[in-house]
Protein backbone atom coordinates (compact mmCIF):
# COMPACT_ATOMS: atom_id res chain seq x y z
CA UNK A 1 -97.14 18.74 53.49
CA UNK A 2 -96.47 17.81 57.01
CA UNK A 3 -94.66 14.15 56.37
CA UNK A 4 -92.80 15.93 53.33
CA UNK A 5 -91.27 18.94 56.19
CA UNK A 6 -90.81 16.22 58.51
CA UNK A 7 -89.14 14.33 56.12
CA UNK A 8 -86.45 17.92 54.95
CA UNK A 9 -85.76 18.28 58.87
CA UNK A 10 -84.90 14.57 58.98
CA UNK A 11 -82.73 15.18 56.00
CA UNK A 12 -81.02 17.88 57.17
CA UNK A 13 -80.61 16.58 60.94
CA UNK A 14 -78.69 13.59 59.57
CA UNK A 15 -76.47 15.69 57.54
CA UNK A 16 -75.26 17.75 59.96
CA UNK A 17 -74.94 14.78 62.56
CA UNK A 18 -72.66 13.28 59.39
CA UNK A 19 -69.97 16.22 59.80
CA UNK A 20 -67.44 16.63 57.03
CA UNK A 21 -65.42 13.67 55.85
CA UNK A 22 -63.16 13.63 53.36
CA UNK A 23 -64.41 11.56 50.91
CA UNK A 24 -64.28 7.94 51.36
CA UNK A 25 -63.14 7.88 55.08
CA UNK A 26 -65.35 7.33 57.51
CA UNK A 27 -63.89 8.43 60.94
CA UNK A 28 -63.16 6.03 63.72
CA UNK A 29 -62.69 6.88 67.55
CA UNK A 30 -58.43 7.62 67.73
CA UNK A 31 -57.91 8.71 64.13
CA UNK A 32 -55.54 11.42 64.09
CA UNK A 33 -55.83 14.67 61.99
CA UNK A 34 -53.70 17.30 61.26
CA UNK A 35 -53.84 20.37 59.38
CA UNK A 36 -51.93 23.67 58.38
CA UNK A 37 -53.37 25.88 61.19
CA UNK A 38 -53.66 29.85 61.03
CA UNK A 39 -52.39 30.21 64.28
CA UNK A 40 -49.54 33.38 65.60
CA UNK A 41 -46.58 30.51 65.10
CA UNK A 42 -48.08 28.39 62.80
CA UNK A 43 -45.57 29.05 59.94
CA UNK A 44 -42.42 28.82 62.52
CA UNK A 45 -43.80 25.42 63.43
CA UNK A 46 -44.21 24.21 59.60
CA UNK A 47 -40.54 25.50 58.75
CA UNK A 48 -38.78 23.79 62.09
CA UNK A 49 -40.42 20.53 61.18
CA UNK A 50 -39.76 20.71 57.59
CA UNK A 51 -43.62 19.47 57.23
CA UNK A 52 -47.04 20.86 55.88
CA UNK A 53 -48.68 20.59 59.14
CA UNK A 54 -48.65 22.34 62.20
CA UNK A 55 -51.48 21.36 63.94
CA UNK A 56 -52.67 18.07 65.25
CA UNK A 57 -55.53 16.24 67.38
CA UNK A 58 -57.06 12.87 68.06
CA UNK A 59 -60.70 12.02 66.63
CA UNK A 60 -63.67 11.15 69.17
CA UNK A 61 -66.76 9.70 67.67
CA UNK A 62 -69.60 10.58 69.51
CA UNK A 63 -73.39 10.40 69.65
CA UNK A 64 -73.64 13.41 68.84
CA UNK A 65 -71.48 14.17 66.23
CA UNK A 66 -67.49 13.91 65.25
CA UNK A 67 -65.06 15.63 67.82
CA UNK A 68 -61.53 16.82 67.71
CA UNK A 69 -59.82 16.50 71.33
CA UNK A 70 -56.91 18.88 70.63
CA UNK A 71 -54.94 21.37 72.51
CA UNK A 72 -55.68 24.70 72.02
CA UNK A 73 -56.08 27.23 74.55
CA UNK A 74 -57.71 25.35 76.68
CA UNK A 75 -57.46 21.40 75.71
CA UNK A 76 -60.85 21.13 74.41
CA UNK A 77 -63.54 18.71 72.03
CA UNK A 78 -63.75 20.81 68.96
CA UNK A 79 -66.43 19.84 66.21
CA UNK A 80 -64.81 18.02 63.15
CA UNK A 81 -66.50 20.72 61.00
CA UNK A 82 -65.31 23.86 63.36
CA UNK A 83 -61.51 22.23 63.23
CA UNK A 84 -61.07 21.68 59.70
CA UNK A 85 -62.80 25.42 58.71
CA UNK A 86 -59.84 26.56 61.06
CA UNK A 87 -57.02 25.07 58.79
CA UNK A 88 -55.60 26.40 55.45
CA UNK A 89 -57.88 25.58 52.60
CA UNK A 90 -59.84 23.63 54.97
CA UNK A 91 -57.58 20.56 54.10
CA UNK A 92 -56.28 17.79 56.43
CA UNK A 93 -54.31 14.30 56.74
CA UNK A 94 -55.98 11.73 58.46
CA UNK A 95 -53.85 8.86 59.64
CA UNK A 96 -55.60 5.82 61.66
CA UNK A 97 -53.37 3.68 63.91
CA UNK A 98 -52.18 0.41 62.97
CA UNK A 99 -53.39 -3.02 64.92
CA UNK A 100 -55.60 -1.57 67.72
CA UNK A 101 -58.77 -2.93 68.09
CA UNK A 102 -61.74 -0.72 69.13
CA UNK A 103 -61.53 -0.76 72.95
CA UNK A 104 -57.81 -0.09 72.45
CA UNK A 105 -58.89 3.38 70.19
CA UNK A 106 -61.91 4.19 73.15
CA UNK A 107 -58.77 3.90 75.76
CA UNK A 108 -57.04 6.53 73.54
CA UNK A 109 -60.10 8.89 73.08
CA UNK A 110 -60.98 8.49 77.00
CA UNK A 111 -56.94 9.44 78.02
CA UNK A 112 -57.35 12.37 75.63
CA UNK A 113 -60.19 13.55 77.51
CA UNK A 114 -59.30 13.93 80.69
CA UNK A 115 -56.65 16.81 79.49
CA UNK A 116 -59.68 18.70 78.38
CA UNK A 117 -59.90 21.97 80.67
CA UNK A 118 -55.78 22.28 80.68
CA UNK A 119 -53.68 25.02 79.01
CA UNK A 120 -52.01 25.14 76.17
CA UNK A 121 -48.15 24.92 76.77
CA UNK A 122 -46.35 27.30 74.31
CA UNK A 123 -43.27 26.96 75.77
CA UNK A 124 -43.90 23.30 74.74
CA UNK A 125 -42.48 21.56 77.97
CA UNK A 126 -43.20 17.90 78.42
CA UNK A 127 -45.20 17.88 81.73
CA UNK A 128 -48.68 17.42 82.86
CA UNK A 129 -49.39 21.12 83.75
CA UNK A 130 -50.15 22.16 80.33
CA UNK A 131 -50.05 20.56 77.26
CA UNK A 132 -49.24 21.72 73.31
CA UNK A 133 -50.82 19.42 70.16
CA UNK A 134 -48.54 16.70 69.54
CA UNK A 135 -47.73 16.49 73.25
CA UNK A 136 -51.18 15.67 73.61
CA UNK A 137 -51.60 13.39 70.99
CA UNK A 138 -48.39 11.26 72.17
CA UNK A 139 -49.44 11.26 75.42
CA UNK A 140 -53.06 9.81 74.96
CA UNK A 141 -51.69 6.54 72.79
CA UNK A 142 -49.14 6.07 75.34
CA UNK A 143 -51.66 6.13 78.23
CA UNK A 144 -54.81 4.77 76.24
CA UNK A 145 -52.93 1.98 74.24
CA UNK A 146 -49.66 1.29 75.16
CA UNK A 147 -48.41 2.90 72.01
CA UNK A 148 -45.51 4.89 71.47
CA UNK A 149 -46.03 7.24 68.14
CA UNK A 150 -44.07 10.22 67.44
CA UNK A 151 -40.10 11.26 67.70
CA UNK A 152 -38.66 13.69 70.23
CA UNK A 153 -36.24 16.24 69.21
CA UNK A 154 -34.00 18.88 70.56
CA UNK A 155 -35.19 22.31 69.34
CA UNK A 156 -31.60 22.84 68.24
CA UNK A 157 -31.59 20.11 65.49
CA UNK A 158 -35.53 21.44 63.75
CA UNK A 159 -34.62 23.99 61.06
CA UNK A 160 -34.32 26.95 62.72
CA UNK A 161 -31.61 30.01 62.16
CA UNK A 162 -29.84 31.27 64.55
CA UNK A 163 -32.39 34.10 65.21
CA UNK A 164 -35.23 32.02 65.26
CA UNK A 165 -33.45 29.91 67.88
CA UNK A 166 -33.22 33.31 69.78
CA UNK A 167 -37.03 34.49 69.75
CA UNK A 168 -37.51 31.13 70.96
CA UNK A 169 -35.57 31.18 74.01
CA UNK A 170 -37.05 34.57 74.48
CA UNK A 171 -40.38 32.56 74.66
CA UNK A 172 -39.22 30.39 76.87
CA UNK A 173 -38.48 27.10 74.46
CA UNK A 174 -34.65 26.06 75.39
CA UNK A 175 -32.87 25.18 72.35
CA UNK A 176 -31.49 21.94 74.56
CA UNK A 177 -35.10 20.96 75.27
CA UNK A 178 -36.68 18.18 73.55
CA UNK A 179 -40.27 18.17 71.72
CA UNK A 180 -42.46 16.04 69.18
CA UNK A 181 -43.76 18.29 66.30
CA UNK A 182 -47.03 17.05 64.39
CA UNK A 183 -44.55 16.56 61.64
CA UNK A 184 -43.04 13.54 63.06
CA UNK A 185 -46.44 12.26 63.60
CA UNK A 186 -47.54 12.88 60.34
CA UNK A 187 -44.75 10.49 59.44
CA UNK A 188 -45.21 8.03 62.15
CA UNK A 189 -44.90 4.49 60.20
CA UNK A 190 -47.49 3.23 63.40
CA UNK A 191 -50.17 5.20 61.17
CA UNK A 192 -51.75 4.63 57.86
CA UNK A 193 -53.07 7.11 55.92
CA UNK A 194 -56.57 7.53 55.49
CA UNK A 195 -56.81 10.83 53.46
CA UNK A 196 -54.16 13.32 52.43
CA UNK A 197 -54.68 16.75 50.93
């Protein structure tokens, strides 16, 4: 009885230390997910970008387990399983980048990381103060791997009405200001897709 409860526990230990996958990907450090979040401006962000997703991070994998390094509020290392319960439907892309080798994706994780701790920018300004999703993810190829991914846009050219564009200034996002959604990510031809919804 005791090697056959030793045996459950060992089960059940390496299940949970698995995570959730999609199936047939197996996660590597600098993968990048994204997701339909549930979040206050969620649907604003989905509609500007003309894209599915409105929420983004960058994979760490860990002893102990799979970890999202996203910005939220603060920047924090969110279990893979805790992240992907927070989207729609629980579904996700996962893109991996193209050509870097694994010291190259470590670089990325480790640039991501030292953001954790900082607050989430919602008036999505590119600085090092506080930091929104995609800014994050942008920022931690460019100082991990010398990799530029992502487009910047004026808020003025995303779909937005002219009403929209007003509750947005009143937020404090400048129509003239310039921003990367997690759409143009999503799209990013220095990505391959992994798993799609």
């Amino acid at each position: 009885m005791g090697l056959l409860f030793r045996v459950m526990c060992l089960g059940v230990l390496m299940a949970v230390s698995a995570g959730t996958q999609p199936p047939g990907v197996s996660f590597q450090d600098a993968d990048v997910v994204l997701q339909a979040s549930r979040s206050e401006r969620a649907a604003l962000i989905r509609k500007a970008s003309r894209s599915p997703y409105s929420h983004v991070g960058v994979v760490e994998v860990a002893k102990d387990g799979v970890f999202v390094i996203e910005a939220v509020q603060p920047v924090s290392r969110t279990p893979i399983d805790a992240w992907i319960k927070r989207g729609e439907g629980g579904k996700m892309l996962v893109l991996r980048p193209r050509g870097l080798d694994e010291a190259a994706r470590r670089r990325v994780v480790t640039a991501a990381k030292k953001e954790l701790g900082k607050p989430y920018d919602a008036k999505y300004r590119w600085d090092d103060a506080s930091l929104y999703c995609s800014e994050l993810v942008v920022k931690a190829f460019a100082r991990g791997a010398d990799l530029s991914v992502g487009t910047q846009e004026q808020v003025k050219s995303l779909a937005l009405t002219p009403p929209e564009l007003a509750w947005a200034a009143q937020q404090g996002v400048l129509a003239d200001q310039y921003l990367v959604t997690p759409g143009s990510l999503a799209t990013d031809e220095a990505f391959e897709v992994m798993a799609a919804p």
